[in-house]
Structures are given as C-alpha cells and as structure tokens.
C-alpha atoms as a PDB file:
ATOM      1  CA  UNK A   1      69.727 115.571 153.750  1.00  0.00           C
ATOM      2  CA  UNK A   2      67.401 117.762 151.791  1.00  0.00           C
ATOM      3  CA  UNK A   3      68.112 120.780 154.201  1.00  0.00           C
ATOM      4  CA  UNK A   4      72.063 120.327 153.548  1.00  0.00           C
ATOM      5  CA  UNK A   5      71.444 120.637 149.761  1.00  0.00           C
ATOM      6  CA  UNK A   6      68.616 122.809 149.790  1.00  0.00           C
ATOM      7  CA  UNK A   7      70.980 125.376 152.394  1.00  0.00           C
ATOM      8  CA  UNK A   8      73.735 125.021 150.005  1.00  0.00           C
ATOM      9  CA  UNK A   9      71.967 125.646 146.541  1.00  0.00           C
ATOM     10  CA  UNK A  10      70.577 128.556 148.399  1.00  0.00           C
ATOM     11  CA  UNK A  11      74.015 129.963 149.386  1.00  0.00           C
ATOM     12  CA  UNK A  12      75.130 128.881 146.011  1.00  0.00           C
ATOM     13  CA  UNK A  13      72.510 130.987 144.582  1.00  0.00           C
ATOM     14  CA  UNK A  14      73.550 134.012 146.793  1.00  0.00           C
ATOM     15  CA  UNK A  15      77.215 133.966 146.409  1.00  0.00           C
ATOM     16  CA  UNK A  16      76.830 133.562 142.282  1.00  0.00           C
ATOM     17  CA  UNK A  17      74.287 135.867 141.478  1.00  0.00           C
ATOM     18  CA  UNK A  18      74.056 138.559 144.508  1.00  0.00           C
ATOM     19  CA  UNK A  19      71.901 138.383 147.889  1.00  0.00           C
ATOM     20  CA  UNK A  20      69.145 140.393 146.212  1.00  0.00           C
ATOM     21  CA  UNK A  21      68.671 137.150 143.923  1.00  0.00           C
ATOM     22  CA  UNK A  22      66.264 134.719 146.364  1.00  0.00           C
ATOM     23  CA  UNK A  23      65.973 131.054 145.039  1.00  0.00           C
ATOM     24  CA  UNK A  24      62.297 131.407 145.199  1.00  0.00           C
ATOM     25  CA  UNK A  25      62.512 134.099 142.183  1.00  0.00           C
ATOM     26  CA  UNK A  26      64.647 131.688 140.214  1.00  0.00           C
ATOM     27  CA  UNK A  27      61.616 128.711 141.079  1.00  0.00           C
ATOM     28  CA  UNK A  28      58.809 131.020 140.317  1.00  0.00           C
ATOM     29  CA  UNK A  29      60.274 131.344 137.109  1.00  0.00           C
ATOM     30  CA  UNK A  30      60.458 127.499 136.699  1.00  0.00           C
ATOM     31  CA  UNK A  31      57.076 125.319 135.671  1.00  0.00           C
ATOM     32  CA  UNK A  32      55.909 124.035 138.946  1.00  0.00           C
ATOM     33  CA  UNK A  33      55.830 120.137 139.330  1.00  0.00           C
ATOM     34  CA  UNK A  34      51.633 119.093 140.202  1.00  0.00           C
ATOM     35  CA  UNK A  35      51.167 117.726 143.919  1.00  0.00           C
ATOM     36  CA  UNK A  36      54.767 118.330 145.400  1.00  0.00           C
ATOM     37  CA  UNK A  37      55.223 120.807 148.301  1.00  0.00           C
ATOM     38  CA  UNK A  38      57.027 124.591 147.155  1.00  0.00           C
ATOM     39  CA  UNK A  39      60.275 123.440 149.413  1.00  0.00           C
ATOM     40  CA  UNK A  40      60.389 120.257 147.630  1.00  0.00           C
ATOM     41  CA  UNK A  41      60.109 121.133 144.230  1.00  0.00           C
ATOM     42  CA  UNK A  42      63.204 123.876 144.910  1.00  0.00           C
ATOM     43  CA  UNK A  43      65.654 120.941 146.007  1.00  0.00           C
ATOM     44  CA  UNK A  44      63.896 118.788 144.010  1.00  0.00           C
ATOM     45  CA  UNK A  45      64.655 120.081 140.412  1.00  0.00           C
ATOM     46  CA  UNK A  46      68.242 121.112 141.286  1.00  0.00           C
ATOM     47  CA  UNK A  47      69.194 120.796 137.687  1.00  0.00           C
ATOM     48  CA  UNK A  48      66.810 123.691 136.509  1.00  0.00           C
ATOM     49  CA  UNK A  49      68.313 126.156 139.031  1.00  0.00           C
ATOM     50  CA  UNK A  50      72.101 125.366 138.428  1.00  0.00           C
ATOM     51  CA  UNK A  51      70.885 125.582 134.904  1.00  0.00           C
ATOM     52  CA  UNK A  52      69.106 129.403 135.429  1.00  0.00           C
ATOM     53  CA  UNK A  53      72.487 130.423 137.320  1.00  0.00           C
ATOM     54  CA  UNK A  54      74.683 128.892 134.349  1.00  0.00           C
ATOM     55  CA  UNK A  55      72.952 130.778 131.712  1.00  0.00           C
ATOM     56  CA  UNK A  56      72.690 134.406 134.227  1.00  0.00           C
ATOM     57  CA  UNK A  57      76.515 134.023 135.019  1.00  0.00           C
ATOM     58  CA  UNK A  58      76.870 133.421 131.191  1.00  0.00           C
ATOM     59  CA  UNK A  59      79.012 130.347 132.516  1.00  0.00           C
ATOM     60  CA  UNK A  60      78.623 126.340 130.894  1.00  0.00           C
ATOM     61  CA  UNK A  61      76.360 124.346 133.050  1.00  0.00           C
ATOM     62  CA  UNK A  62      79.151 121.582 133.716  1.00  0.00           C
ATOM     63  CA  UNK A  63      81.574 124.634 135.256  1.00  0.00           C
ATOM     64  CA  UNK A  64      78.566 125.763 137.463  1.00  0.00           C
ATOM     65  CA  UNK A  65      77.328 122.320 138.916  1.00  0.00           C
ATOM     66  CA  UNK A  66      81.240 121.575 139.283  1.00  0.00           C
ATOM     67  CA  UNK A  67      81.278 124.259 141.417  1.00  0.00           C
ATOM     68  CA  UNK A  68      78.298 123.770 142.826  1.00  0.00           C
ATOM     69  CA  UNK A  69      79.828 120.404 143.872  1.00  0.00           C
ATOM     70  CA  UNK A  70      83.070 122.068 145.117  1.00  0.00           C
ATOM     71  CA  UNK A  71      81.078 124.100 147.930  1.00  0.00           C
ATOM     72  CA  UNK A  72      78.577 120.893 149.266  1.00  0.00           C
ATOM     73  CA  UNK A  73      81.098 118.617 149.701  1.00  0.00           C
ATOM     74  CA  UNK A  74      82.859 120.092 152.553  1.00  0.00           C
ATOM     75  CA  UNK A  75      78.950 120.524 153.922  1.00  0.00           C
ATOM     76  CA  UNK A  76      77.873 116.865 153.211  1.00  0.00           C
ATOM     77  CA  UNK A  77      81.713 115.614 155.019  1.00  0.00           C
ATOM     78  CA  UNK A  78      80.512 117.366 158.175  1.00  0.00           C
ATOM     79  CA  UNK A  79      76.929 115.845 157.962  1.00  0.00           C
ATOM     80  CA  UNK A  80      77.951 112.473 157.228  1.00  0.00           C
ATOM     81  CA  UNK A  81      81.121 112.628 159.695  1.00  0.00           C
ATOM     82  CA  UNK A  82      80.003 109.635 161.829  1.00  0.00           C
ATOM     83  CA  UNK A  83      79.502 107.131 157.986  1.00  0.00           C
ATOM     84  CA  UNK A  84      82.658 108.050 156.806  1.00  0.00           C
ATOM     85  CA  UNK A  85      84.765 107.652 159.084  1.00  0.00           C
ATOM     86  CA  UNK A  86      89.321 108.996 159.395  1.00  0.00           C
ATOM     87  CA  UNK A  87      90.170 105.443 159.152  1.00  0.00           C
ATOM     88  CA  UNK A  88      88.585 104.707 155.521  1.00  0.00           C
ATOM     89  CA  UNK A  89      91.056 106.428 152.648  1.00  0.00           C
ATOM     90  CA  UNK A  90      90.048 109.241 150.465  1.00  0.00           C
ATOM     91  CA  UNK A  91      88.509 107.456 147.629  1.00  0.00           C
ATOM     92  CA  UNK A  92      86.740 104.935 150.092  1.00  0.00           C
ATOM     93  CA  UNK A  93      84.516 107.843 151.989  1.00  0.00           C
ATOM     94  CA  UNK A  94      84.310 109.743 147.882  1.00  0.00           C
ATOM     95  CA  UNK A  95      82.500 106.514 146.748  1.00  0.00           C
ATOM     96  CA  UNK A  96      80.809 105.953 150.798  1.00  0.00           C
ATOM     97  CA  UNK A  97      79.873 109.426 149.817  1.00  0.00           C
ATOM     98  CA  UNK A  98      78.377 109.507 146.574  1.00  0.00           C
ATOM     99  CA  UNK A  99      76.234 106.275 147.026  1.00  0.00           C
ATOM    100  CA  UNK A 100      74.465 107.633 149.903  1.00  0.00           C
ATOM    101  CA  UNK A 101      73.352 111.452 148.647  1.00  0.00           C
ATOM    102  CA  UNK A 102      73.046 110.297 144.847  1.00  0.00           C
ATOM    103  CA  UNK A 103      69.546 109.020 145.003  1.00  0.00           C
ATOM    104  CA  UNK A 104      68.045 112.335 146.880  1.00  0.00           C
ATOM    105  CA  UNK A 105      70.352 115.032 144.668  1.00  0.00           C
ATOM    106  CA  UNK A 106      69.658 113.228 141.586  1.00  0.00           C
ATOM    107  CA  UNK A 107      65.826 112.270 141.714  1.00  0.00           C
ATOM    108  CA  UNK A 108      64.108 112.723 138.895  1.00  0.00           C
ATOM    109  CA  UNK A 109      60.445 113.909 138.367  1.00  0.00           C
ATOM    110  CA  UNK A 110      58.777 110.222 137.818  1.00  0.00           C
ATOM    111  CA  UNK A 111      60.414 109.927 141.369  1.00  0.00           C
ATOM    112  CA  UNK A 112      62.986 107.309 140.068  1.00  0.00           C
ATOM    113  CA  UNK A 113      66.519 107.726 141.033  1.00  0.00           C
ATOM    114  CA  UNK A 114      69.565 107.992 139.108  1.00  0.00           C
ATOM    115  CA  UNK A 115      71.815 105.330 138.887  1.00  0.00           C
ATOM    116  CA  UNK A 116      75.635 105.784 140.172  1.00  0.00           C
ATOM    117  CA  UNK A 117      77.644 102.780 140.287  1.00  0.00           C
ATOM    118  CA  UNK A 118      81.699 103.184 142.223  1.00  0.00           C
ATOM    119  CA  UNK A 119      84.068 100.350 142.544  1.00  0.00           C
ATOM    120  CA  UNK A 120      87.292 100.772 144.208  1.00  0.00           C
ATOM    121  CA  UNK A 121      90.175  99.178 141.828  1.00  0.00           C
ATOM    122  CA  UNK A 122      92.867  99.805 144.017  1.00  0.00           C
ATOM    123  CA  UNK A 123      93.424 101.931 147.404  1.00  0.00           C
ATOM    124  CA  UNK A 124      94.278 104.934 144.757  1.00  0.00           C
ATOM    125  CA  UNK A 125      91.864 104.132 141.909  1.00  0.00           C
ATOM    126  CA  UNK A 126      87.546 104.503 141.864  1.00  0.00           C
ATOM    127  CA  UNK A 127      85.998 104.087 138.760  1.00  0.00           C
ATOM    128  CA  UNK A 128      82.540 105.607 139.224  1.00  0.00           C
ATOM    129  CA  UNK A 129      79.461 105.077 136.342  1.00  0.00           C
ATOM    130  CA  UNK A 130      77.092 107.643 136.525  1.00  0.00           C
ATOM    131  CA  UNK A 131      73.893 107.803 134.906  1.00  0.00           C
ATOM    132  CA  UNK A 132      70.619 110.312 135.156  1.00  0.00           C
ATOM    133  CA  UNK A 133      67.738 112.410 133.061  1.00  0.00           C
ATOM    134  CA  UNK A 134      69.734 115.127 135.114  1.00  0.00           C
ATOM    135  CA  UNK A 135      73.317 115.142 134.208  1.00  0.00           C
ATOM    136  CA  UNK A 136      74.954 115.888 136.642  1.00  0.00           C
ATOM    137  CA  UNK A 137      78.125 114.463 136.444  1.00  0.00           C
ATOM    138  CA  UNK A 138      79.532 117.303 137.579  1.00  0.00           C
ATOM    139  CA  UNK A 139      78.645 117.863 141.095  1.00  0.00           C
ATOM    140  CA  UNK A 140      79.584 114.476 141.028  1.00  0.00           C
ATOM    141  CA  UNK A 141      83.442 115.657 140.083  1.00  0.00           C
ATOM    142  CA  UNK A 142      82.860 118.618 142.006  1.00  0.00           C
ATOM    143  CA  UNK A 143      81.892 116.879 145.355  1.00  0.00           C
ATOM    144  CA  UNK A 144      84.538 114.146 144.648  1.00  0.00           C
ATOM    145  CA  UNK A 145      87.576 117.057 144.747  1.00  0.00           C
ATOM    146  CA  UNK A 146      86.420 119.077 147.346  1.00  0.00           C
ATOM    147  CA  UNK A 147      86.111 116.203 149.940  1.00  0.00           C
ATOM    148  CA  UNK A 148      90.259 115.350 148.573  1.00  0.00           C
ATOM    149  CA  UNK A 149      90.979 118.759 149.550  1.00  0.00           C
ATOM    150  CA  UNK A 150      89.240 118.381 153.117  1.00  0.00           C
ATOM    151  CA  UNK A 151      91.027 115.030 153.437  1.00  0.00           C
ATOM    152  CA  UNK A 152      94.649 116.483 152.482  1.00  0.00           C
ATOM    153  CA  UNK A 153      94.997 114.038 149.443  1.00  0.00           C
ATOM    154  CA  UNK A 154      95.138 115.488 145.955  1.00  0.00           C
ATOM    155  CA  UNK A 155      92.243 114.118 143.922  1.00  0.00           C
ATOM    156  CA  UNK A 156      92.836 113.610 139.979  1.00  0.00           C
ATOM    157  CA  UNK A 157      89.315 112.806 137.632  1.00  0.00           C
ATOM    158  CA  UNK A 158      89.151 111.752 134.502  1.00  0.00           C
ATOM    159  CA  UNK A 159      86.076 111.653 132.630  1.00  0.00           C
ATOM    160  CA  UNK A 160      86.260 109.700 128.922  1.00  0.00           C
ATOM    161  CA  UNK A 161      82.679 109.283 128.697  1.00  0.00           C
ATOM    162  CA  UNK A 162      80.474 111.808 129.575  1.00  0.00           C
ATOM    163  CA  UNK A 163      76.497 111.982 129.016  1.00  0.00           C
ATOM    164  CA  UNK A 164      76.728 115.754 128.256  1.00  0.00           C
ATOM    165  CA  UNK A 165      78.967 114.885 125.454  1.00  0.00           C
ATOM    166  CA  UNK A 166      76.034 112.042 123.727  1.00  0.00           C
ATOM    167  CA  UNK A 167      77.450 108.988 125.678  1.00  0.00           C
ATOM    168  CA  UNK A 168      74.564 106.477 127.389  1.00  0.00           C
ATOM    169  CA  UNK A 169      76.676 107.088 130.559  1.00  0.00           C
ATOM    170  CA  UNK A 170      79.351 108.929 132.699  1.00  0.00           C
ATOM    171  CA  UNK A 171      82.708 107.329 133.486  1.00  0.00           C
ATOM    172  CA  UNK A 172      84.908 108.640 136.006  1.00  0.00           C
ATOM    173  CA  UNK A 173      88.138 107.488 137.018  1.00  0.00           C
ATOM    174  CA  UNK A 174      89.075 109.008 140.257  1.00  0.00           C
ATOM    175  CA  UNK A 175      92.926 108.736 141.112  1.00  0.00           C
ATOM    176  CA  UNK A 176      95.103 109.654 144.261  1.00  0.00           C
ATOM    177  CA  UNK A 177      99.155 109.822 144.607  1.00  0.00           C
ATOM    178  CA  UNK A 178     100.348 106.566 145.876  1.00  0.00           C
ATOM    179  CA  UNK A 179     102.587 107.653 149.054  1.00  0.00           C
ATOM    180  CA  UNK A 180     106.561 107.229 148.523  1.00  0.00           C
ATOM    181  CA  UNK A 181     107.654 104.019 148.779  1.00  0.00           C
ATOM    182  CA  UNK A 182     104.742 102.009 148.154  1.00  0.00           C
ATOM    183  CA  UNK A 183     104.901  99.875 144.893  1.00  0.00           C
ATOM    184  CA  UNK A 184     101.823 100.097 142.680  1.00  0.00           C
ATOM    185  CA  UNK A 185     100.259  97.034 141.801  1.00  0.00           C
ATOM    186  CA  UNK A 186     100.738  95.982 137.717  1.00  0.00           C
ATOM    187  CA  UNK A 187      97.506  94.743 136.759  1.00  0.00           C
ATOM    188  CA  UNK A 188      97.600  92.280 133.673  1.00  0.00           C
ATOM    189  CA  UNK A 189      94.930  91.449 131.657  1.00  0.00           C
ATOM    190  CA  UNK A 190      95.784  88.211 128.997  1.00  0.00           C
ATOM    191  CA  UNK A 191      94.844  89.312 125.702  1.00  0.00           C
ATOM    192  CA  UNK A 192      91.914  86.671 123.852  1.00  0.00           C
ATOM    193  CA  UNK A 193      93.556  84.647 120.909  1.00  0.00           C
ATOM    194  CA  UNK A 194      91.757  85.139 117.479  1.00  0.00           C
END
C-alpha cells in the first residue's frame, strides 16, 4: 500500500507542479522526522507535501487533497480489486475502501492512526466520521467520488461538519440515486416528550 500512495503523490506532484519538480525537493525542504527511513518519511507526512503543492499552485489545501483523492482512487480500486468485490454496491466498497487505506494514509507522527468511522444507513446512504492531526477529509471526499465514477453511480457528499472549519470531527454523508422504481425507505424517529 505505501508504493500505491507514494507512486501517486509522486505523479500528483508531477502533473501539478511540472516534471522538473521531484518530490524529494519538496521533502528536503520539509523538517525530517528522527529514526524513519527517507522513503518513509515522503509517504509518511503526506499532509506537508499536498500542503507545499497547495500553497505553489496558489490553490486551498482542501481543493488540492480533493484532488489528490480524485486521482488515487481509481489506483487503490485496481489494487484492492479482489476486497471489493462487483457484487458489493458503490457505497459498500467506498466505506470497504476507506477503512482499509485510512490507517496507513492518515498516520500521524506519534505513529497513532487516525480514526474514520462509516456506517451504511441504507443501500444509498454512508455516513462516514472522520477524525485526524492531518485533516484530510478531503482525499477522503476525493477518493469517495472518484471510485462512483469508476463504478458508473453518481456519488453526492455532504460535509456539515468539517475539522478544517473548527469542528472536533468530519461528517460526511455520502448519497447515491436510488434506481427507478425502487421506493425509498421513510425513516421515523419519535420525538422525546418534555
């Protein structure tokens, strides 16, 4: 797994700021983290280099790790082909998906992981909690819409709580369309007497 996002923050790298630009001149430019191996510490502090590219393409950090997410997905789908199989639905292989890369992408220096939380609510509805010293929620959304486009099913995010914007945690709510002719379920909730 580290070689699939180490090969596509690489390419990333490339495509956004020219093949002159090598990710080793944006690391050498970074603090280096005692006792980890060169390789390592360039996948490992992914945040810092989507953070160098945001502020060199003059772009916000959430639009660069969203796209950042947009170009892995496809990448991770082909890696990951035999866990997530045709037969689960779209938001079933998003959330397969994110629980199995999020505690490599997202590790931390103290070597803790970040926390991502999905539960499917319906066969069209994952509500995904996100949380990290990282932030970023937005490869998150990125990786979660590019894997709806390689699946053929239009994926719709909504984020009302997002740590970038002072909230303790990211909330996503990832919807797809509900094919013709299916009824969506009406989920009630009894309101508490006072």
């Amino acid at each position: 797994m580290h070689r699939v996002i180490a090969g596509q923050l690489a390419q990333f790298i490339s495509e956004q700021l020219g093949k002159n630009v090598s990710p080793d001149a944006i690391m050498k430019s970074q603090p280096a983290v005692e006792g980890l191996p060169e390789q390592y510490y360039y996948y490992h502090d992914v945040h810092e280099v989507l953070r160098e590219v945001s502020r060199r393409q003059a772009k916000t950090f959430s639009d660069i790790c969203e796209e950042f997410g947009r170009q892995l997905g496809p990448q991770l789908l082909k890696r990951y082909a035999k866990l997530v199989t045709t037969r689960r639905n779209t938001l079933e292989v998003i959330a397969r998906m994110e629980m199995l890369v999020h505690g490599v992408l997202l590790m931390n220096d103290a070597g803790t992981s970040a926390e991502i939380a999905c539960e499917l609510l319906s066969p069209h509805e994952l509500a995904i909690t996100y949380t990290s010293p990282r932030k970023l929620c937005a490869v998150v959304r990125g990786v979660a819409w590019s894997i709806g486009v390689e699946r053929n099913d239009r994926v719709m995010i909504l984020e009302p709580q997002c740590m970038l914007h002072g909230h303790a945690a990211c909330r996503l709510t990832l919807t797809t369309s509900i094919p013709e002719g299916t009824a969506p379920s009406v989920k009630t909730q009894d309101a508490a007497v006072q």
